[in-house]
Structures are given as C-alpha cells and as structure tokens.
PDB file of N, CA and C in Angstrom:
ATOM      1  N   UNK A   1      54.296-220.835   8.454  1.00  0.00           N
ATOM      2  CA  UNK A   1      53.613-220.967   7.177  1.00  0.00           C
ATOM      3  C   UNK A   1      53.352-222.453   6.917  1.00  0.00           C
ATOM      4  N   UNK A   2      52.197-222.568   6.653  1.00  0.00           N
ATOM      5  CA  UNK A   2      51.648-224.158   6.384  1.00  0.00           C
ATOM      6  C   UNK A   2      52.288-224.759   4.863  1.00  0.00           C
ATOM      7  N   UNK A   3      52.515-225.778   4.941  1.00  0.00           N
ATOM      8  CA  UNK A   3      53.298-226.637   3.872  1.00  0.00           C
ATOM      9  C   UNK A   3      52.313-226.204   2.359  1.00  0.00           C
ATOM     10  N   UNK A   4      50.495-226.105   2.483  1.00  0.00           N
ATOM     11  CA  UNK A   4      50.326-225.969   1.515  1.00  0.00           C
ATOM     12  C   UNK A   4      50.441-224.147   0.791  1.00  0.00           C
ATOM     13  N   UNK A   5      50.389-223.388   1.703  1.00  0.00           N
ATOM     14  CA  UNK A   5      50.674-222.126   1.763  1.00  0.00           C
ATOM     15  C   UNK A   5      51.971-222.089   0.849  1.00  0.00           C
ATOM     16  N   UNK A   6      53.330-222.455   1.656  1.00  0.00           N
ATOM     17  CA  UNK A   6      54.692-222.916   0.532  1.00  0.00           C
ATOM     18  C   UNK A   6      54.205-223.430  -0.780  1.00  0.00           C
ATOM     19  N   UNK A   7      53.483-223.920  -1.094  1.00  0.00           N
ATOM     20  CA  UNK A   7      53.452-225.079  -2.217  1.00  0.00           C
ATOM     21  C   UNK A   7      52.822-223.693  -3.683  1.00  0.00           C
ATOM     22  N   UNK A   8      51.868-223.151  -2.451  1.00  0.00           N
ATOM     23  CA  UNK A   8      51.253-221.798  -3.534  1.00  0.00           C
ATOM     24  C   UNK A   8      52.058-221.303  -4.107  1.00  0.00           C
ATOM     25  N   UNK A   9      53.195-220.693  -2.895  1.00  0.00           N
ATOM     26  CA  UNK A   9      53.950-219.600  -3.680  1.00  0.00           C
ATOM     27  C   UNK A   9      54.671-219.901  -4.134  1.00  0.00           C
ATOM     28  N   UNK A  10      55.553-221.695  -4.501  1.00  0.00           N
ATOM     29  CA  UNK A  10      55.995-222.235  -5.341  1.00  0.00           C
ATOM     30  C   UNK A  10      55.623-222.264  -6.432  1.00  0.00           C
ATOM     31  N   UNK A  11      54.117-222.622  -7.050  1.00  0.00           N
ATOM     32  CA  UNK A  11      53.418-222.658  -8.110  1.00  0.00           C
ATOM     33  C   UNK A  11      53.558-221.080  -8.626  1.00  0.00           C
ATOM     34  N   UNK A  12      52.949-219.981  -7.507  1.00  0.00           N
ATOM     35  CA  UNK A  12      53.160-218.750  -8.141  1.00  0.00           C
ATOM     36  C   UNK A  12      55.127-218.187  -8.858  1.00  0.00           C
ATOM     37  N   UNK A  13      55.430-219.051  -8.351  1.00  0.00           N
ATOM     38  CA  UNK A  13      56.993-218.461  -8.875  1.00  0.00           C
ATOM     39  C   UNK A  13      57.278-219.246 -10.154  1.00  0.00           C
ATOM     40  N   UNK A  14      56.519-219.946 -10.550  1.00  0.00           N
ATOM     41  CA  UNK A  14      56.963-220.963 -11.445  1.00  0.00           C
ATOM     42  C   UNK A  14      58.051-221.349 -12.002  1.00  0.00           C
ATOM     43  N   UNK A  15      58.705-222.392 -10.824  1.00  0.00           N
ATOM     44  CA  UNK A  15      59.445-223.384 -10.891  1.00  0.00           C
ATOM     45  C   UNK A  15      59.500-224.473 -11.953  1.00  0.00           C
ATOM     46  N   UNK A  16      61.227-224.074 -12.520  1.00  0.00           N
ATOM     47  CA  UNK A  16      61.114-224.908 -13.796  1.00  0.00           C
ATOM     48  C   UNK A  16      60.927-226.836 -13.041  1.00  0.00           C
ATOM     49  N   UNK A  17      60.752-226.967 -11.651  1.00  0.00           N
ATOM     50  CA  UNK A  17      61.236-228.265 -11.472  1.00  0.00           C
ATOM     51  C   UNK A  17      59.549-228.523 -10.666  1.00  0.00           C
ATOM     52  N   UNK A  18      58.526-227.769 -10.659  1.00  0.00           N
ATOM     53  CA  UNK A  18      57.439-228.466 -10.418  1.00  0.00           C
ATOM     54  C   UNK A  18      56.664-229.311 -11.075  1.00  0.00           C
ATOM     55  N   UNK A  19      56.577-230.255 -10.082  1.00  0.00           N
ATOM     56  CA  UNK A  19      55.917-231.544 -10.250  1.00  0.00           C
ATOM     57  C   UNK A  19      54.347-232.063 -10.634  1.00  0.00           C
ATOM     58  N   UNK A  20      54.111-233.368 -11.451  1.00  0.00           N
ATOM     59  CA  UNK A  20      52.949-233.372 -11.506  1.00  0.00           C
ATOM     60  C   UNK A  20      52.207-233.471  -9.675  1.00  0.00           C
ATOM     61  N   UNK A  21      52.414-234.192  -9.238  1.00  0.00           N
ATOM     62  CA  UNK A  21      52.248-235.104  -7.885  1.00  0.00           C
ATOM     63  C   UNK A  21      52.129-233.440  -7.167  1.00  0.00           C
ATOM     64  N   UNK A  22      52.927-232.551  -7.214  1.00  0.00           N
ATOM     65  CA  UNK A  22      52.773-231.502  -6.428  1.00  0.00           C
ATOM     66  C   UNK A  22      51.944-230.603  -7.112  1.00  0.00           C
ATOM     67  N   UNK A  23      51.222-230.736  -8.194  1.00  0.00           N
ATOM     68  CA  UNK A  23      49.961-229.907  -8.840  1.00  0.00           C
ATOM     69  C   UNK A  23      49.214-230.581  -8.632  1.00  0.00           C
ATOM     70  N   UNK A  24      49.196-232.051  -8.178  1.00  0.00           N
ATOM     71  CA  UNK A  24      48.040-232.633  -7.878  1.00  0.00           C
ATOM     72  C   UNK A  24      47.760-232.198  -6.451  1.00  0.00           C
ATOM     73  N   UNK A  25      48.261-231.969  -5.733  1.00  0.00           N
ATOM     74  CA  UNK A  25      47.998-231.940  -4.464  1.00  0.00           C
ATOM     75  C   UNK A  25      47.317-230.382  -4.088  1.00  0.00           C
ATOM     76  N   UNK A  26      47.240-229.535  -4.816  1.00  0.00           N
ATOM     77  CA  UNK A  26      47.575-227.609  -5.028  1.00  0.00           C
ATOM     78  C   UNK A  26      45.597-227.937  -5.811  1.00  0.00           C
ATOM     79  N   UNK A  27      46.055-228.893  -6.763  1.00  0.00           N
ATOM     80  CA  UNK A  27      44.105-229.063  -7.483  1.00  0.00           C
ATOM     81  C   UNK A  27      43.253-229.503  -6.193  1.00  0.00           C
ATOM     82  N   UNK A  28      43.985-230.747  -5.358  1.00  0.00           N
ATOM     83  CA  UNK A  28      42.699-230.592  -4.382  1.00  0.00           C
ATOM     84  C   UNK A  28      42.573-229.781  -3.525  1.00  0.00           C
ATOM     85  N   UNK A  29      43.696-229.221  -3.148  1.00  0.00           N
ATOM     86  CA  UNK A  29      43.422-228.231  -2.249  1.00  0.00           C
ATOM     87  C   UNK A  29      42.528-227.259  -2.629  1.00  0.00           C
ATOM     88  N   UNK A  30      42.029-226.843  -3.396  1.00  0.00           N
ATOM     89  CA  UNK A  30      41.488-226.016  -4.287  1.00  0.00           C
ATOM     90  C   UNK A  30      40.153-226.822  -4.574  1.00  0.00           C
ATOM     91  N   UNK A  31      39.676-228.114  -4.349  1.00  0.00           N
ATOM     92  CA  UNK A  31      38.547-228.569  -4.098  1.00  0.00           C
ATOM     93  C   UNK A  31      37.966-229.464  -5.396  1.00  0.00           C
ATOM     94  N   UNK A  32      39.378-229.775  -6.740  1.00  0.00           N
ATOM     95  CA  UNK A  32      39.475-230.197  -7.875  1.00  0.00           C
ATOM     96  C   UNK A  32      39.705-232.099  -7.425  1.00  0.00           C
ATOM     97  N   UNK A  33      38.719-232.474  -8.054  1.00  0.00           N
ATOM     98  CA  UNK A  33      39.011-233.769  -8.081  1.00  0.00           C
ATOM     99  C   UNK A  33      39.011-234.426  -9.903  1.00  0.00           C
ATOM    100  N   UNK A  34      40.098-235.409  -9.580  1.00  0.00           N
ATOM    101  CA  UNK A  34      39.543-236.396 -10.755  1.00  0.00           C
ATOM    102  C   UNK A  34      38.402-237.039 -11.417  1.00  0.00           C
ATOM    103  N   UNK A  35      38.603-236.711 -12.722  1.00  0.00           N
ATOM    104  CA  UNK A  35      37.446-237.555 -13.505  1.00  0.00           C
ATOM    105  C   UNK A  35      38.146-238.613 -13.675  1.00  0.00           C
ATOM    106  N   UNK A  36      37.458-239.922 -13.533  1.00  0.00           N
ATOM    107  CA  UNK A  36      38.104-241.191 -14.065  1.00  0.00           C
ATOM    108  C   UNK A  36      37.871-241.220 -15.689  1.00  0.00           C
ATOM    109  N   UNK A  37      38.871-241.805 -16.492  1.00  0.00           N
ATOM    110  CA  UNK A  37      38.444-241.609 -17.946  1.00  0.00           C
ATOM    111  C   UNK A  37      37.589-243.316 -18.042  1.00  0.00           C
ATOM    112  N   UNK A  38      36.583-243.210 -18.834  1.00  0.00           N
ATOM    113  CA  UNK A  38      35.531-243.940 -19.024  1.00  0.00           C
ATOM    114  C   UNK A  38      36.202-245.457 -20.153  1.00  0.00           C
ATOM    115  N   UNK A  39      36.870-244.876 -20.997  1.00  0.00           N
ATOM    116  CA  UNK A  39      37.123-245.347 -21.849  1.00  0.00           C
ATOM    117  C   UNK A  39      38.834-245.881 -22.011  1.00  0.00           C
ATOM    118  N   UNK A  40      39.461-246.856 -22.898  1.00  0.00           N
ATOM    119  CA  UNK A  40      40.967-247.241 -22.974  1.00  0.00           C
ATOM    120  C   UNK A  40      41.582-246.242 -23.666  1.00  0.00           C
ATOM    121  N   UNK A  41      40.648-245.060 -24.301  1.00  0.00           N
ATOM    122  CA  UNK A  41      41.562-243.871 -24.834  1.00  0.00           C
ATOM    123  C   UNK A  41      42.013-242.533 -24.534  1.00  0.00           C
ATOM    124  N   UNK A  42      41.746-243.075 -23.055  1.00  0.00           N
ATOM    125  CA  UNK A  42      42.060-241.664 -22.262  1.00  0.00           C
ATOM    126  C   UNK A  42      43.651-241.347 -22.304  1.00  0.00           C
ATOM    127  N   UNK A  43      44.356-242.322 -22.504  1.00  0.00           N
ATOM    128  CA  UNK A  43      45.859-241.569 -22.681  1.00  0.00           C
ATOM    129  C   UNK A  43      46.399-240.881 -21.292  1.00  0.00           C
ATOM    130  N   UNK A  44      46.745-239.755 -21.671  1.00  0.00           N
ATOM    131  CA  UNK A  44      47.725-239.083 -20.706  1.00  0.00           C
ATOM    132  C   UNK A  44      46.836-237.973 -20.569  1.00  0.00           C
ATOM    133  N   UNK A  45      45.594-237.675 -21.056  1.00  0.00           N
ATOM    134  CA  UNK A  45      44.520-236.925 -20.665  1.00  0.00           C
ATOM    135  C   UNK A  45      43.959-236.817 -19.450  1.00  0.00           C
ATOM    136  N   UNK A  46      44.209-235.747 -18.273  1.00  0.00           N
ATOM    137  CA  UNK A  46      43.528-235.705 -17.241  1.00  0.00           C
ATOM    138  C   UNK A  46      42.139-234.656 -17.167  1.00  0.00           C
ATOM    139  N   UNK A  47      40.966-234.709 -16.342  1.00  0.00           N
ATOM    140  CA  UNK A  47      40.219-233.859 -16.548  1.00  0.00           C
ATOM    141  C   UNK A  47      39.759-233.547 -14.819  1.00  0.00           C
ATOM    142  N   UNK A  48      40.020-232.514 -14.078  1.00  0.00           N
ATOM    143  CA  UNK A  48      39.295-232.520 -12.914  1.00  0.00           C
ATOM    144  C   UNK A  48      38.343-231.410 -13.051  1.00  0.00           C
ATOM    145  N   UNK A  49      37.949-231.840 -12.079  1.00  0.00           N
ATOM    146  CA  UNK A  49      36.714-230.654 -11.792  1.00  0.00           C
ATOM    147  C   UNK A  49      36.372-230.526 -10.249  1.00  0.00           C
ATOM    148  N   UNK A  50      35.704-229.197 -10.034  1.00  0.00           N
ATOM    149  CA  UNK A  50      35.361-229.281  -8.642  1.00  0.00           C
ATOM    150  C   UNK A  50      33.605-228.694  -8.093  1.00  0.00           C
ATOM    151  N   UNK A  51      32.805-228.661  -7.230  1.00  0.00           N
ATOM    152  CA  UNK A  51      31.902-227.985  -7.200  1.00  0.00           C
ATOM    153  C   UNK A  51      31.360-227.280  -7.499  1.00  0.00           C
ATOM    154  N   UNK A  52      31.612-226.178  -8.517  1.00  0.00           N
ATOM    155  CA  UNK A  52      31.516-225.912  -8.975  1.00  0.00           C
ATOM    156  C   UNK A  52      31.382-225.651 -10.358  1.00  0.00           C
ATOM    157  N   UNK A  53      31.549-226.894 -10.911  1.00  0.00           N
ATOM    158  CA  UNK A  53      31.627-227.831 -11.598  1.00  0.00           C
ATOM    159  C   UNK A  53      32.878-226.710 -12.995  1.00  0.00           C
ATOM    160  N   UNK A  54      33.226-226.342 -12.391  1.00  0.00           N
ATOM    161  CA  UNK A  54      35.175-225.715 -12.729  1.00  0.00           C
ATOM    162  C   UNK A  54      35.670-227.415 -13.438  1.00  0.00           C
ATOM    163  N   UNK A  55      36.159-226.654 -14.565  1.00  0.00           N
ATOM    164  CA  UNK A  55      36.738-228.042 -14.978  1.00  0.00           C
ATOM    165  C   UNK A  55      38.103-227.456 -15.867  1.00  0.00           C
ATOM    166  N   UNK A  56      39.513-228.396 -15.354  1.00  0.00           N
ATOM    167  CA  UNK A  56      40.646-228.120 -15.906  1.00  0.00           C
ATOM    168  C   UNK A  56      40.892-229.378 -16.686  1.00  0.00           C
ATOM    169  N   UNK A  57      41.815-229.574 -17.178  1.00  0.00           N
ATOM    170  CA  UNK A  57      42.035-230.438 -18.683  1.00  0.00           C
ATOM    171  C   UNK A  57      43.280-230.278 -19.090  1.00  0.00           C
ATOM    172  N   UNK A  58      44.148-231.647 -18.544  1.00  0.00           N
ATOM    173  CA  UNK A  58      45.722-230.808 -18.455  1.00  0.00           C
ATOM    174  C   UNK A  58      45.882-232.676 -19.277  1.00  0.00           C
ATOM    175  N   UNK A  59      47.262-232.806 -19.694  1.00  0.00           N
ATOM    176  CA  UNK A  59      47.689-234.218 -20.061  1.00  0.00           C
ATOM    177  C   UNK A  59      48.886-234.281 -18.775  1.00  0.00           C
ATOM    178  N   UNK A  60      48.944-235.320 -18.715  1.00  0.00           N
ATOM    179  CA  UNK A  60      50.225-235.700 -17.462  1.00  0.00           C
ATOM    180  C   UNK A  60      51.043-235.765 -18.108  1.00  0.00           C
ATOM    181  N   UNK A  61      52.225-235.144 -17.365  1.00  0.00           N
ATOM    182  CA  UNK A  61      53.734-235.249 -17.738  1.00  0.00           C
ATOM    183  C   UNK A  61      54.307-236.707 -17.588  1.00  0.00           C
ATOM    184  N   UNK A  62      55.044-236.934 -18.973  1.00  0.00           N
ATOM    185  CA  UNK A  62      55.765-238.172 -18.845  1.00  0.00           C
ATOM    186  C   UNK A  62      56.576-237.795 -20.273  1.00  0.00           C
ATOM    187  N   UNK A  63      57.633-238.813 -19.969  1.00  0.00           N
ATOM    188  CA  UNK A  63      57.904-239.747 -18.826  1.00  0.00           C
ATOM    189  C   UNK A  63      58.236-238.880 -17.955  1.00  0.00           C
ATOM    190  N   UNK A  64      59.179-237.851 -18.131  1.00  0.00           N
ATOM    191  CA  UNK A  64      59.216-237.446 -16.624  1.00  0.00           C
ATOM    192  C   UNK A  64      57.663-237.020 -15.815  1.00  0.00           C
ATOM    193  N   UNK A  65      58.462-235.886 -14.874  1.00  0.00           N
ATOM    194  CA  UNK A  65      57.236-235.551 -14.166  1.00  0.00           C
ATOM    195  C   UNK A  65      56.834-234.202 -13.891  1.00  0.00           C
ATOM    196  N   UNK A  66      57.582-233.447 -14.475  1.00  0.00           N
ATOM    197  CA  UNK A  66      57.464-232.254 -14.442  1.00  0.00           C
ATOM    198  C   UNK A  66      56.788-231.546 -15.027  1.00  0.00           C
ATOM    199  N   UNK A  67      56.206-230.748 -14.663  1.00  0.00           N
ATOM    200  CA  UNK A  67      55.049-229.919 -15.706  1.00  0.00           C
ATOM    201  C   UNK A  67      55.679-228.525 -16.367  1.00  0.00           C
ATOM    202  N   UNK A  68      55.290-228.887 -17.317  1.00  0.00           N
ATOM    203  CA  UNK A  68      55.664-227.046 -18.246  1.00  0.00           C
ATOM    204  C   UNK A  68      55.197-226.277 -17.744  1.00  0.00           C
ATOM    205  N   UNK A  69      56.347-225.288 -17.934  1.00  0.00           N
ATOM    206  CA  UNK A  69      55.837-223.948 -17.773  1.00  0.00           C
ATOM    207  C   UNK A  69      54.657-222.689 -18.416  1.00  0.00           C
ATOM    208  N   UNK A  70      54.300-223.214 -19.490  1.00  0.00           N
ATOM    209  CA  UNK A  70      52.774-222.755 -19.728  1.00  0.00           C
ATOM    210  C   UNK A  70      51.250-223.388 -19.284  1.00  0.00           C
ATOM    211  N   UNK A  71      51.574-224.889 -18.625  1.00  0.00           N
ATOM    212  CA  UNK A  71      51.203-225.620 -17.564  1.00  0.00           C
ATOM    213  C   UNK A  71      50.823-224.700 -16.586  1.00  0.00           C
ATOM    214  N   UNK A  72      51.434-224.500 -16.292  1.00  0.00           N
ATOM    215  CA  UNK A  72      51.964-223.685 -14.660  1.00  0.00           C
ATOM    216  C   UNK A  72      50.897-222.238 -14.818  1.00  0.00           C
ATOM    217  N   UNK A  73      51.103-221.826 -16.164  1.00  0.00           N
ATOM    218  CA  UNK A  73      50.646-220.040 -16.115  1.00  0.00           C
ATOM    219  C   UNK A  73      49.341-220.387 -16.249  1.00  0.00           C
ATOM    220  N   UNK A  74      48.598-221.193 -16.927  1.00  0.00           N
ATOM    221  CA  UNK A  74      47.118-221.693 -16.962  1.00  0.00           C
ATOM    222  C   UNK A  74      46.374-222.139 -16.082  1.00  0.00           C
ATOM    223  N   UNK A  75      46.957-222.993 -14.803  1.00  0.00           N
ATOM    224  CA  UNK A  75      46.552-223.132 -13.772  1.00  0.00           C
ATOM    225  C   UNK A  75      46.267-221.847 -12.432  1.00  0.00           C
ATOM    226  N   UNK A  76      47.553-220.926 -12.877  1.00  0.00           N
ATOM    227  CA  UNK A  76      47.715-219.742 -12.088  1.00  0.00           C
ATOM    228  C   UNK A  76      46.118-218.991 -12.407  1.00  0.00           C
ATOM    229  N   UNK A  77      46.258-219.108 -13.732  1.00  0.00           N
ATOM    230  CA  UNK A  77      44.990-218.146 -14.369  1.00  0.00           C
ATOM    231  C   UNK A  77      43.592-218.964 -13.934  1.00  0.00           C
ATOM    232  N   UNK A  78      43.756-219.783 -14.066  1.00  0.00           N
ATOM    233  CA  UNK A  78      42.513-220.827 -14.025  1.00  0.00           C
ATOM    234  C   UNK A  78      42.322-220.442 -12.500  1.00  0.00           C
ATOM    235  N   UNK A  79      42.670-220.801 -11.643  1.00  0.00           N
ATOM    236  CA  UNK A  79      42.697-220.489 -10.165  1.00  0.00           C
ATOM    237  C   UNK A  79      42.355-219.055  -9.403  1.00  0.00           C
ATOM    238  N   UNK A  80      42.788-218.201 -10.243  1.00  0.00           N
ATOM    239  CA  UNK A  80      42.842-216.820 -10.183  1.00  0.00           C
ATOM    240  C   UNK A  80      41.569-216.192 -10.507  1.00  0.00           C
ATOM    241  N   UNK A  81      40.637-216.765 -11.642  1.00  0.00           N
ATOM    242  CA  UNK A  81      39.805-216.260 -12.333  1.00  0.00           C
ATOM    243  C   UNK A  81      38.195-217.055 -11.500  1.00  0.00           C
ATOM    244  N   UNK A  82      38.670-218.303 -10.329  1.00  0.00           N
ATOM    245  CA  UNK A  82      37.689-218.479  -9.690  1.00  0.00           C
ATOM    246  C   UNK A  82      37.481-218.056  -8.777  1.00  0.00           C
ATOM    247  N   UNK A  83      38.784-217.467  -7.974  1.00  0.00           N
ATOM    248  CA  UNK A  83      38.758-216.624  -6.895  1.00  0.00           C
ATOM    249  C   UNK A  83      37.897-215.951  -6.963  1.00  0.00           C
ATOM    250  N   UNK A  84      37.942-214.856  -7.874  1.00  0.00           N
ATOM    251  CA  UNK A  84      36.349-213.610  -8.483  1.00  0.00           C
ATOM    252  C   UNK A  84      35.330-213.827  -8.205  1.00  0.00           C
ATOM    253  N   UNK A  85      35.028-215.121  -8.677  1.00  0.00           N
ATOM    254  CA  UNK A  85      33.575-215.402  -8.865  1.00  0.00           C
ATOM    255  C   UNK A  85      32.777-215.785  -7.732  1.00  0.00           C
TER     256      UNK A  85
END
C-alpha cells in the first residue's frame, strides 16, 4: 500500500492527531493547490482550489497543528462529493 493510500484511510478514520502539513499533502494529491492571499489580511485563512476550479476554504491550525475534527468531516465530504461529478 502506497504511503498516500495510508494517509487516505487515516483522514477517513479521523484521527484526533491529524495534521495540518498532512492535509496539505492529501489537498494536492487530489490536485488542490494554494491561493496566495493578495493582501496583509489574510490571517490564518487558507483558500485552495483545483482544476476544476473546486475551491476549499479552511483557516490553519495554530498554534498547534492539528486540525479539528469537523475539519476533517468537511474535507471527507468535500472530496467525496467531487468524486461524482
């Protein structure tokens, strides 16, 4: 089983100890890149998007790094609901 394959069914189990850095890596795989924020008030606001011009809208975890768990179920859904299409 390939490392990013593991990483899925990590996200699908939702792990109280997943990481931003390891949802970042799960968005590109998935073909999601960063928007750079334009402006000094972007904050902790992230926005990616991918070819489809799919766009998620999450804030980064801090200080730690861990992402919530309703984090976690929105991305599942978000991911899930492009599969379909």
């Amino acid at each position: 089983m390939a490392k990013i394959d593991k990483l899925i069914l990590r996200l699908l189990n939702k792990p109280s100890d997943f990481t931003w850095i390891e949802l970042i890596k799960l968005l590109k795989y998935f073909g999601y890149s960063e928007l750079k924020s334009k402006g000094k008030t972007g904050g902790s606001r992230r926005k990616f998007v991918n070819k489809n011009m799919g766009i998620i809208i999450l804030h980064e975890s801090h200080p730690g790094s861990i992402v919530k768990n309703h984090v976690l179920k929105q991305i599942i859904e978000k991911l899930k609901l492009e599969e379909n299409e």
